[in-house]
Protein backbone atom coordinates (compact mmCIF):
# COMPACT_ATOMS: atom_id res chain seq x y z
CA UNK A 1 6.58 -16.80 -12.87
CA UNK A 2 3.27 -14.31 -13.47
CA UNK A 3 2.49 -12.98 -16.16
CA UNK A 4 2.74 -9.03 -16.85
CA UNK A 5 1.24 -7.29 -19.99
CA UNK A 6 0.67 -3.98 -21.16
CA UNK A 7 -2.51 -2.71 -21.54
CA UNK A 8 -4.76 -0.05 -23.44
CA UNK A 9 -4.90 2.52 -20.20
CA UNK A 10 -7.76 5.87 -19.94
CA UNK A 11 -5.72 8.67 -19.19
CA UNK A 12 -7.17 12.33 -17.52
CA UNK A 13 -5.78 15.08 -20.28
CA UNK A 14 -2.33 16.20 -19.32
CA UNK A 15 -4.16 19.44 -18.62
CA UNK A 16 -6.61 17.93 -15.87
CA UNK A 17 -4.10 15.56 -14.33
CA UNK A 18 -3.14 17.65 -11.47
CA UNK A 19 -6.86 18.07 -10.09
CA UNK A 20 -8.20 14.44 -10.97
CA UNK A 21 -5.12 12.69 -8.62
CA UNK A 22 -6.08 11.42 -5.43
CA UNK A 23 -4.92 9.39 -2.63
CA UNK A 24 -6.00 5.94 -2.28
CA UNK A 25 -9.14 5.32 -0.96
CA UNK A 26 -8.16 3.36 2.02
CA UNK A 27 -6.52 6.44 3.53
CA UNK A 28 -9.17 8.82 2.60
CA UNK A 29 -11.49 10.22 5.22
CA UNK A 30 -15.16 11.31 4.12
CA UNK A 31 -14.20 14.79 4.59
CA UNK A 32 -11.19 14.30 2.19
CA UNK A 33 -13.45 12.68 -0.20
CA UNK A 34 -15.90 15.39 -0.39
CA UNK A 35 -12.87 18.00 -0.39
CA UNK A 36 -11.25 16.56 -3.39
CA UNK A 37 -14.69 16.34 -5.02
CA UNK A 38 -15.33 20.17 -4.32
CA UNK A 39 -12.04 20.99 -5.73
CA UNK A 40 -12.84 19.12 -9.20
CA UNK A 41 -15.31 18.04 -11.29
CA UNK A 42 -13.35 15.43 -12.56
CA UNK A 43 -11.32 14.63 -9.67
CA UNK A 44 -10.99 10.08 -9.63
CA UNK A 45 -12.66 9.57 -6.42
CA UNK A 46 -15.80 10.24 -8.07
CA UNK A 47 -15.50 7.09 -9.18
CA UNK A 48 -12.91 5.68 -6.95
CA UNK A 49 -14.32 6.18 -3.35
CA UNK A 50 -18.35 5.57 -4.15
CA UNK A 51 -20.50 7.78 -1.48
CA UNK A 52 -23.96 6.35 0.06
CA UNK A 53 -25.43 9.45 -0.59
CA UNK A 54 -24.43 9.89 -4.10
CA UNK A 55 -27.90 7.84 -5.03
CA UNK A 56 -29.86 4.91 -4.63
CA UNK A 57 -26.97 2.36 -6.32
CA UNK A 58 -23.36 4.02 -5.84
CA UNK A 59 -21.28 1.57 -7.72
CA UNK A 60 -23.88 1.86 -10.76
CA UNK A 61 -23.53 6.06 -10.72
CA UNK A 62 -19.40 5.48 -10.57
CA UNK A 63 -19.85 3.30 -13.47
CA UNK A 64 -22.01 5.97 -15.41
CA UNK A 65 -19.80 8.97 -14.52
CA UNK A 66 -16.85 6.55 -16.09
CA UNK A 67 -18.78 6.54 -18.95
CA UNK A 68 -19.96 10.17 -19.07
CA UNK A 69 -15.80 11.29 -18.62
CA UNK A 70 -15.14 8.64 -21.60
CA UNK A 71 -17.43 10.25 -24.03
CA UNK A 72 -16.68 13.80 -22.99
CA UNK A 73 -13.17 13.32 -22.82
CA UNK A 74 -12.42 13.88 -19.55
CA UNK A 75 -11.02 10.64 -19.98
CA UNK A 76 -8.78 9.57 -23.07
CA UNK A 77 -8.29 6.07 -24.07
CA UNK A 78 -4.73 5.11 -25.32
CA UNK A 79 -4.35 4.29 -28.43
CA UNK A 80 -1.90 1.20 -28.30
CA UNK A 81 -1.38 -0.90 -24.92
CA UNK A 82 1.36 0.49 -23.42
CA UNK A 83 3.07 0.58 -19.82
CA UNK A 84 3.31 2.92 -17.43
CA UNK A 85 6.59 4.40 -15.85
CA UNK A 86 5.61 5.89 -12.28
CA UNK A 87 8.46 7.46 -10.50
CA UNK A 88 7.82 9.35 -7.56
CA UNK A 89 11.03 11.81 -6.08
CA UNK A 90 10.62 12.57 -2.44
CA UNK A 91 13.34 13.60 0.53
CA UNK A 92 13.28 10.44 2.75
CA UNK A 93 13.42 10.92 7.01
CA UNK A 94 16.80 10.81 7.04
CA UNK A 95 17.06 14.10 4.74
CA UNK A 96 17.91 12.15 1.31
CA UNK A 97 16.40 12.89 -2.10
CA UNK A 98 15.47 9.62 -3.62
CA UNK A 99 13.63 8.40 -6.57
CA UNK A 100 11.63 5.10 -6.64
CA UNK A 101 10.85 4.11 -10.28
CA UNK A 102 8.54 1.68 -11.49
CA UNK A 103 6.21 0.24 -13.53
CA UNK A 104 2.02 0.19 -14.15
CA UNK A 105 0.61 -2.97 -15.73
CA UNK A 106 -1.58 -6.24 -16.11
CA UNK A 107 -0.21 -8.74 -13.50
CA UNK A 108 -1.34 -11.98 -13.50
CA UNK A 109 -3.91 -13.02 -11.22
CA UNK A 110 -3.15 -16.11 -9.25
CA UNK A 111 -4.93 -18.98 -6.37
CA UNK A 112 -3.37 -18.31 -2.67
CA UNK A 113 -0.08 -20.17 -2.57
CA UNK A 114 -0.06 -21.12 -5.85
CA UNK A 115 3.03 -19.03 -6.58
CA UNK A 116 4.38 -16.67 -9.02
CA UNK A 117 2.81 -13.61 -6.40
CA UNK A 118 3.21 -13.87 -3.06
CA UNK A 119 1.73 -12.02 0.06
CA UNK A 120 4.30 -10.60 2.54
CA UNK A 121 1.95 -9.89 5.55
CA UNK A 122 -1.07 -11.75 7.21
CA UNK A 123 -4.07 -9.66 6.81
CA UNK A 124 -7.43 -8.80 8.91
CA UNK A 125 -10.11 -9.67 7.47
CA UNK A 126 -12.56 -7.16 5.77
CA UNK A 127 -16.21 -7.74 5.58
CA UNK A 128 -17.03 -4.93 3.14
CA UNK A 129 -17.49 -5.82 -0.56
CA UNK A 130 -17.29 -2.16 -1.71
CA UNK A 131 -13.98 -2.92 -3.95
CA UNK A 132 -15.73 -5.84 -5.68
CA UNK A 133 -19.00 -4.32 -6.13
CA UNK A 134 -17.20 -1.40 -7.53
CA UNK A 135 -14.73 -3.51 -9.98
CA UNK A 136 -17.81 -4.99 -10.83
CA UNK A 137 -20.19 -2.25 -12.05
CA UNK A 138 -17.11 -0.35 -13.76
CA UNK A 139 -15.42 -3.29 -15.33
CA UNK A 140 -12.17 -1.37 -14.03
CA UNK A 141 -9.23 -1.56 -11.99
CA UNK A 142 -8.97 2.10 -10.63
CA UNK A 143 -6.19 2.15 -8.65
CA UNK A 144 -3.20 0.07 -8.71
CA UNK A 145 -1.51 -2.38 -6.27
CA UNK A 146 1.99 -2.39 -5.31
CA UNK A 147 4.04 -5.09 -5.96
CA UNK A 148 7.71 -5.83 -4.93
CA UNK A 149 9.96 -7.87 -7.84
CA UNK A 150 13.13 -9.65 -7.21
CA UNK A 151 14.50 -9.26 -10.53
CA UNK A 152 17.28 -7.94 -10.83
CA UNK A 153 18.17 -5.41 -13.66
CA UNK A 154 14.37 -3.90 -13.44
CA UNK A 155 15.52 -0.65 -12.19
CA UNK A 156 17.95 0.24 -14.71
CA UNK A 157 15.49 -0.96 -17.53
CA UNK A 158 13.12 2.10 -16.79
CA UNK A 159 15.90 4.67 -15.90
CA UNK A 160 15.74 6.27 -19.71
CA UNK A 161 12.39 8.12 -19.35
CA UNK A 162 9.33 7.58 -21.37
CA UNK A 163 6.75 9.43 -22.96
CA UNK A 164 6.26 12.09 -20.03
CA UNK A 165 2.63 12.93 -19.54
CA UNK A 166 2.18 14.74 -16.47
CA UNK A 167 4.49 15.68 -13.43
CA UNK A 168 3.25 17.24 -10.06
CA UNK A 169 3.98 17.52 -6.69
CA UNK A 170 1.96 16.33 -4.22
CA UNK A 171 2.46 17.57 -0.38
CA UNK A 172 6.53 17.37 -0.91
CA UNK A 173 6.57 14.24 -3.85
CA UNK A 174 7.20 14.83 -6.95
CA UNK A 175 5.26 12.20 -9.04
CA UNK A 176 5.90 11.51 -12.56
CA UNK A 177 4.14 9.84 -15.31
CA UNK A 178 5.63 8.35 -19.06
CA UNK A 179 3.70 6.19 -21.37
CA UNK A 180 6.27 3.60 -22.71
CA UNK A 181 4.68 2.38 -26.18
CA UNK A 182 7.91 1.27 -28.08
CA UNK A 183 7.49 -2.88 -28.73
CA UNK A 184 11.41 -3.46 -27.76
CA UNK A 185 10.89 -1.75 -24.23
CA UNK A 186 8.29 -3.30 -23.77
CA UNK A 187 9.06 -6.32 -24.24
CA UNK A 188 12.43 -5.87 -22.48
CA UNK A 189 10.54 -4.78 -18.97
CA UNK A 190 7.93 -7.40 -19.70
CA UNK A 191 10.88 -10.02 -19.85
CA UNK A 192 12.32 -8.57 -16.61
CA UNK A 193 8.95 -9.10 -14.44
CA UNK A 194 8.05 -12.11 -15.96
CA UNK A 195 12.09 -13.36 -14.56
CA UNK A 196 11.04 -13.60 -11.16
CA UNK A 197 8.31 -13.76 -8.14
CA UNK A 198 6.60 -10.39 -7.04
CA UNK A 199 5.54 -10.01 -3.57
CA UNK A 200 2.61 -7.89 -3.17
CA UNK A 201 3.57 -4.58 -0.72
CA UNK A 202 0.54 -2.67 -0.61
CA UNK A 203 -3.09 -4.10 -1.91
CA UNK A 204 -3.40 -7.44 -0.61
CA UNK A 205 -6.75 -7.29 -0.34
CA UNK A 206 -7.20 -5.63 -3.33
CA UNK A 207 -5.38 -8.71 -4.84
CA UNK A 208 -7.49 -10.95 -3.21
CA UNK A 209 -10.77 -9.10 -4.99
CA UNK A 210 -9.10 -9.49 -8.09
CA UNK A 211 -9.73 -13.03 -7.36
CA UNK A 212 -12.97 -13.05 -7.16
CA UNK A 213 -13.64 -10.63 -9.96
CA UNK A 214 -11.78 -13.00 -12.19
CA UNK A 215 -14.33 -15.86 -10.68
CA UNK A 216 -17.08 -13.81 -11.41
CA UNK A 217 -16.06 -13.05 -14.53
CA UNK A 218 -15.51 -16.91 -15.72
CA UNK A 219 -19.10 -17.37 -14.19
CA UNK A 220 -21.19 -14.40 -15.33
CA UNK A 221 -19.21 -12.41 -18.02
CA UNK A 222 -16.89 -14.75 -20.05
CA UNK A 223 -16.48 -12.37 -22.32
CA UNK A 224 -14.28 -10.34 -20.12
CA UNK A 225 -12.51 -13.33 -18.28
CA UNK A 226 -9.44 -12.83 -19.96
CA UNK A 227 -8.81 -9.55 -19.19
CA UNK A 228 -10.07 -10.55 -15.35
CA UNK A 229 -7.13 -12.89 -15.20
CA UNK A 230 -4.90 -9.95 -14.41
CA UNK A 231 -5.39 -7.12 -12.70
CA UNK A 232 -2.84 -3.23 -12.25
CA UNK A 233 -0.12 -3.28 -10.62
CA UNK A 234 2.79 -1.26 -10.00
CA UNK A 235 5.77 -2.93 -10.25
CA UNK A 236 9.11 -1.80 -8.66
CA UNK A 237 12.86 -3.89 -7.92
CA UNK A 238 13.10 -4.93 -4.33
CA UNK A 239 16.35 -3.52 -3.54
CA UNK A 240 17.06 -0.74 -0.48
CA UNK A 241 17.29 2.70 -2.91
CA UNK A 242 13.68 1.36 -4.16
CA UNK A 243 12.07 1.45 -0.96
CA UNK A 244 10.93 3.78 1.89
CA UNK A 245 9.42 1.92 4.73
CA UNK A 246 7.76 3.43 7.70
CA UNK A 247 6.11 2.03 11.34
CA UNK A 248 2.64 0.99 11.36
CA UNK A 249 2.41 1.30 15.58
CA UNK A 250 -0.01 -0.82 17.74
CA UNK A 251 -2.97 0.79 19.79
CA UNK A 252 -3.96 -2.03 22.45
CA UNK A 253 -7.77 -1.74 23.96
CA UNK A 254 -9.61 -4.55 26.13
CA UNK A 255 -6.89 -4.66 28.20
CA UNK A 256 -5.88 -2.67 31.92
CA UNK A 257 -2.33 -0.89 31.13
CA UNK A 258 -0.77 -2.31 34.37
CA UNK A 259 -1.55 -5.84 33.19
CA UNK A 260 -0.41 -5.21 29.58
CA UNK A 261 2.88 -3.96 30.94
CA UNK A 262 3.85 -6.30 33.54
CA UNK A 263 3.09 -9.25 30.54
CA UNK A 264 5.59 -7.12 28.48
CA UNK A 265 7.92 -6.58 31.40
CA UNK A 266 8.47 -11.06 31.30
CA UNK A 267 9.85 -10.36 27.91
CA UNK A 268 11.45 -7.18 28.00
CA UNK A 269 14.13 -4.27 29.93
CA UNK A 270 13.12 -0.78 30.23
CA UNK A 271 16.32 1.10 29.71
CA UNK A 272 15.41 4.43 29.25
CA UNK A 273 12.16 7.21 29.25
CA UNK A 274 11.76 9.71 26.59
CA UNK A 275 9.48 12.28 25.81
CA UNK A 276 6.32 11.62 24.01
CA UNK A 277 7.11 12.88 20.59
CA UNK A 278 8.83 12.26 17.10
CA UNK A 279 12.20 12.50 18.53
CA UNK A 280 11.38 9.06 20.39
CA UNK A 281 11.90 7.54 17.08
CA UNK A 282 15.62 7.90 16.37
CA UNK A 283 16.14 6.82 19.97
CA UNK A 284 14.31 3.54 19.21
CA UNK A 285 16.63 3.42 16.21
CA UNK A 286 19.70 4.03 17.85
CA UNK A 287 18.89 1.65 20.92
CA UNK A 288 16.73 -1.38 19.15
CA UNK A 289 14.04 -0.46 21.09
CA UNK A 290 9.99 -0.41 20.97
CA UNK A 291 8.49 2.12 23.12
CA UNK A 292 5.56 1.97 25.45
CA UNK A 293 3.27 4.93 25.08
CA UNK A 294 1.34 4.96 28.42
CA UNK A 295 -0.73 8.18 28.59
CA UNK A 296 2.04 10.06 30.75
CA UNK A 297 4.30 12.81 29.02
CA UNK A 298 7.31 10.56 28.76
CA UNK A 299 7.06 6.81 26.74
CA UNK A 300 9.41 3.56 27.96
CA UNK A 301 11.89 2.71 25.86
CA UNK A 302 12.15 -1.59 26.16
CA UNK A 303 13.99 -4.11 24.79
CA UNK A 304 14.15 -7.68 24.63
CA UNK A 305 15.73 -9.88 27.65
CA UNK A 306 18.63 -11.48 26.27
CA UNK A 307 17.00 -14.53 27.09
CA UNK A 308 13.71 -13.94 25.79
CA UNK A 309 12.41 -16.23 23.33
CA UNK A 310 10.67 -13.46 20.31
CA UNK A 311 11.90 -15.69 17.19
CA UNK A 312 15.10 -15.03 15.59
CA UNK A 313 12.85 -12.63 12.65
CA UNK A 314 14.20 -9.06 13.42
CA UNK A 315 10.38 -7.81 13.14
CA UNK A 316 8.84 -6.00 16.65
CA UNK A 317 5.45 -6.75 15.67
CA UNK A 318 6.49 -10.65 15.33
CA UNK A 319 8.53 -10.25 18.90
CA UNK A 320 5.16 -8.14 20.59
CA UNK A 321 3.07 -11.18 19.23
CA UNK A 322 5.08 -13.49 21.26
CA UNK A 323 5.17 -11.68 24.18
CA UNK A 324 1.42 -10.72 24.51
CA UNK A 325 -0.06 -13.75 23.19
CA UNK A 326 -0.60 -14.75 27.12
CA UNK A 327 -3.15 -11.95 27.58
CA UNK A 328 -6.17 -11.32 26.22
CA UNK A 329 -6.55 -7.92 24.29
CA UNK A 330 -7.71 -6.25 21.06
CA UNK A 331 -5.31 -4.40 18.66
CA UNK A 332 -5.12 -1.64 16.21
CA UNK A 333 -2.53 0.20 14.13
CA UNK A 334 -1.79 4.00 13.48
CA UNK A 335 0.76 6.25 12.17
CA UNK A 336 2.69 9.01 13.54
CA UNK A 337 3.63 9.47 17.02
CA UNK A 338 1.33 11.90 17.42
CA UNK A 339 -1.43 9.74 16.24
CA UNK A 340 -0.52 7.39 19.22
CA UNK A 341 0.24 9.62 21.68
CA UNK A 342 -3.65 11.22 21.07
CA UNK A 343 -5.08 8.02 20.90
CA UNK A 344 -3.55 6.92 24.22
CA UNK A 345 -4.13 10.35 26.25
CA UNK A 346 -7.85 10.38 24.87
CA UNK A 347 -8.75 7.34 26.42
CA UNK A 348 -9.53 5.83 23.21
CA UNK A 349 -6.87 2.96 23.33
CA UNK A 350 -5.47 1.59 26.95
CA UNK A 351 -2.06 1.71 25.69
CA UNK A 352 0.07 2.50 22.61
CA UNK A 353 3.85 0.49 21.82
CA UNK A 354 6.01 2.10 19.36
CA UNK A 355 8.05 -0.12 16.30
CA UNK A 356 10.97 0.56 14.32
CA UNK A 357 10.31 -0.10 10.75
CA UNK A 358 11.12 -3.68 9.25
CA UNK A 359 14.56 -3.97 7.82
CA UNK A 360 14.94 -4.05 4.40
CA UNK A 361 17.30 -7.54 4.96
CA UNK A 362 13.86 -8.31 7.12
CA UNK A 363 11.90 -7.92 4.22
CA UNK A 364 13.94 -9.59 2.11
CA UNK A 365 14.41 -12.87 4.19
CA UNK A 366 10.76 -12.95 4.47
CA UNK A 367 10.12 -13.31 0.65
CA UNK A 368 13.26 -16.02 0.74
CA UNK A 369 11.85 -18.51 3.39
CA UNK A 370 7.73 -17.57 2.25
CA UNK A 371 7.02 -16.81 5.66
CA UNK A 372 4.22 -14.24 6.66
CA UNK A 373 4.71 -10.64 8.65
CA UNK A 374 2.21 -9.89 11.35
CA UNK A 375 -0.92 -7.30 9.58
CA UNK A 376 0.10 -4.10 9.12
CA UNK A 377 3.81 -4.55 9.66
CA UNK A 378 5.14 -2.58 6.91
CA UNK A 379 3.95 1.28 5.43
CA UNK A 380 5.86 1.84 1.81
CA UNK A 381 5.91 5.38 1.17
CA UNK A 382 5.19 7.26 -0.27
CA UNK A 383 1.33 6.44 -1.32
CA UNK A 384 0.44 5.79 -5.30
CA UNK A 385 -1.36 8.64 -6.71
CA UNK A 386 -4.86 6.95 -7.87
CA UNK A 387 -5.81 8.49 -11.10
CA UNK A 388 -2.72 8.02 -13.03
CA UNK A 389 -3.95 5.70 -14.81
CA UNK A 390 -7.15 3.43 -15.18
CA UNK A 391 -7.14 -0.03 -16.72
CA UNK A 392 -10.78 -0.77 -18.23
CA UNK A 393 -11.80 -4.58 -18.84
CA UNK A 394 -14.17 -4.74 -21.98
């Protein structure tokens, strides 16, 4: 089972929290970046989402700002390792107020398949060294990777609230932050994720630098290899009130429409059209169904011959896999309808399809047979607020 530590976090003043928050940096567009920047002097992606144009060596001025906030106190360095209790309060899309609670700290890195933490999904590869380069020059893991723990009990161990440092709400979440410093706690919760495997949700490839910062570290800075041998994560039970899980939909280019649909049509029944908008989605729900998004007003609600062999894994990005993996084409994913829909109309993909989110039994069953989800199967919601809290290595 990994190991999970506390650690000594830097922490924006209580006072500066709300304007130094961000997104993550994956979802950020440049114009988000420089918006967030405009609206803060000390706002994390600064740091967090390095700009060509902020000088000569990017990485190198993020490490220096660090550095500058550290000294001015813009940042504040804890005085005791400590966890992190991150709960985030939202109203789901079925209209539900729910509360996912869990916790910030050191997870063990370890090899590919070597157990302990597992991946969930396949992933496409990523040339761009920005992450490492980054976690490199700042000795710092800036913003935190979700993981997934099977341990039962973990949810009720952080129900009593911590230290509270900062609350805010962000576009309709309310995100809250508590410092947990007392030795029993933390050694209860430490117990808890030690107890069992966590399966990585949301970072894998920031996992996957975290392996080769820790080999970098062994081979240039042994000094810091220790702390290189884990990296932050946020930890949360797997169970269905501690997860909200949205589509990730396919875009489809390099391939005529006509021919993508008549390949689909071997596998699949259209039983129904619908208009091209959110709507579409409960019908998908209600009727098992994927939906082709063609570039006319109205999408084509499919689903599978009762014959068809898709697998027996309740996944439609497994099943489409299946069914397409006789014609050539290119794929990409996006969010929303709406997303879709533009992408589609615009000419920019040939075609769009539609998924339901994966089941939560889906997700489980996964994790229990250590299989692998197509890329980009699964969107937790909602984000983690970067900025919370950074863990610094040396």
């Amino acid at each position: 089972m990994p190991m999970f530590a506390p650690f000594l976090g830097l922490r924006f003043p209580t006072e500066l929290l709300e304007e130094s928050v961000a997104p993550p940096y994956d979802v950020l567009s440049a114009n988000e970046v420089a918006t967030l920047r405009a609206s803060s002097p000390s706002n994390v992606t600064w740091i967090d989402v390095p700009q060509v144009n902020d000088g000569p060596n990017p990485y190198e001025i993020a490490a220096n700002k660090m550095a500058e906030w550290l000294s001015a106190g813009v940042l504040v360095k804890d005085d005791e390792p400590s966890f992190t209790i991150y709960r985030m309060t939202f109203t789901d899309e079925t209209g539900v107020v729910r509360t996912i609670s869990g916790v910030i700290g050191a997870l063990e890195v370890v090899e590919d398949q070597a157990g302990g933490v597992l991946p969930h999904e396949r992933t496409t590869p990523k040339a761009s060294t920005d992450r490492l380069d980054l976690t490199i020059a700042t000795h710092a893991n800036l913003s935190p990777i979700w993981g997934l723990s099977r341990a039962h009990g973990l949810s009720d161990a952080l129900s009593a609230p911590g230290e509270v440092l900062g609350r805010l709400t962000i576009d309709g979440v309310t995100h809250t932050v508590e410092r947990v410093s007392d030795q029993k706690r933390i050694d209860e919760i430490q117990r808890l994720v030690e107890s069992a495997d966590v399966l990585i949700a949301d970072g894998h490839h920031r996992y996957g630098v975290a392996r080769q910062f820790r080999k970098y570290a062994q081979d240039s800075e042994p000094q810091i290899a220790d702390q290189a041998a884990t990296t932050m994560v946020f930890v949360n039970e797997m169970s269905p009130e501690q997860l909200a899980v949205a589509a990730i939909h396919r875009l489809y280019t390099d391939v005529d429409i006509n021919a993508l649909r008549d390949t689909l049509l071997q596998s699949y029944n259209i039983i129904a059209e619908a208009p091209a908008d959110e709507h579409v989605l409960q019908l998908m729900a209600d009727n098992s169904a994927i939906a082709l998004v063609s570039g006319k007003s109205n999408v084509e609600l499919l689903v599978p011959h009762p014959d068809a062999d898709l697998g027996d894994r309740d996944l439609d990005g497994a099943r489409l896999e299946t069914a397409l993996k006789s014609i050539s084409h290119s794929v990409n994913y996006q969010h929303g309808v709406s997303n879709v829909v533009s992408a589609v109309s615009s000419g920019q993909a040939s075609a769009g399809i539609l998924i339901r989110p994966v089941p939560f039994e889906e997700i489980i069953r996964t994790a229990e047979r250590g299989d692998l989800m197509p890329p980009k199967s699964t969107f937790f919601t909602p984000k983690l607020l970067t900025g919370l809290v950074i863990r610094r290595m040396g």
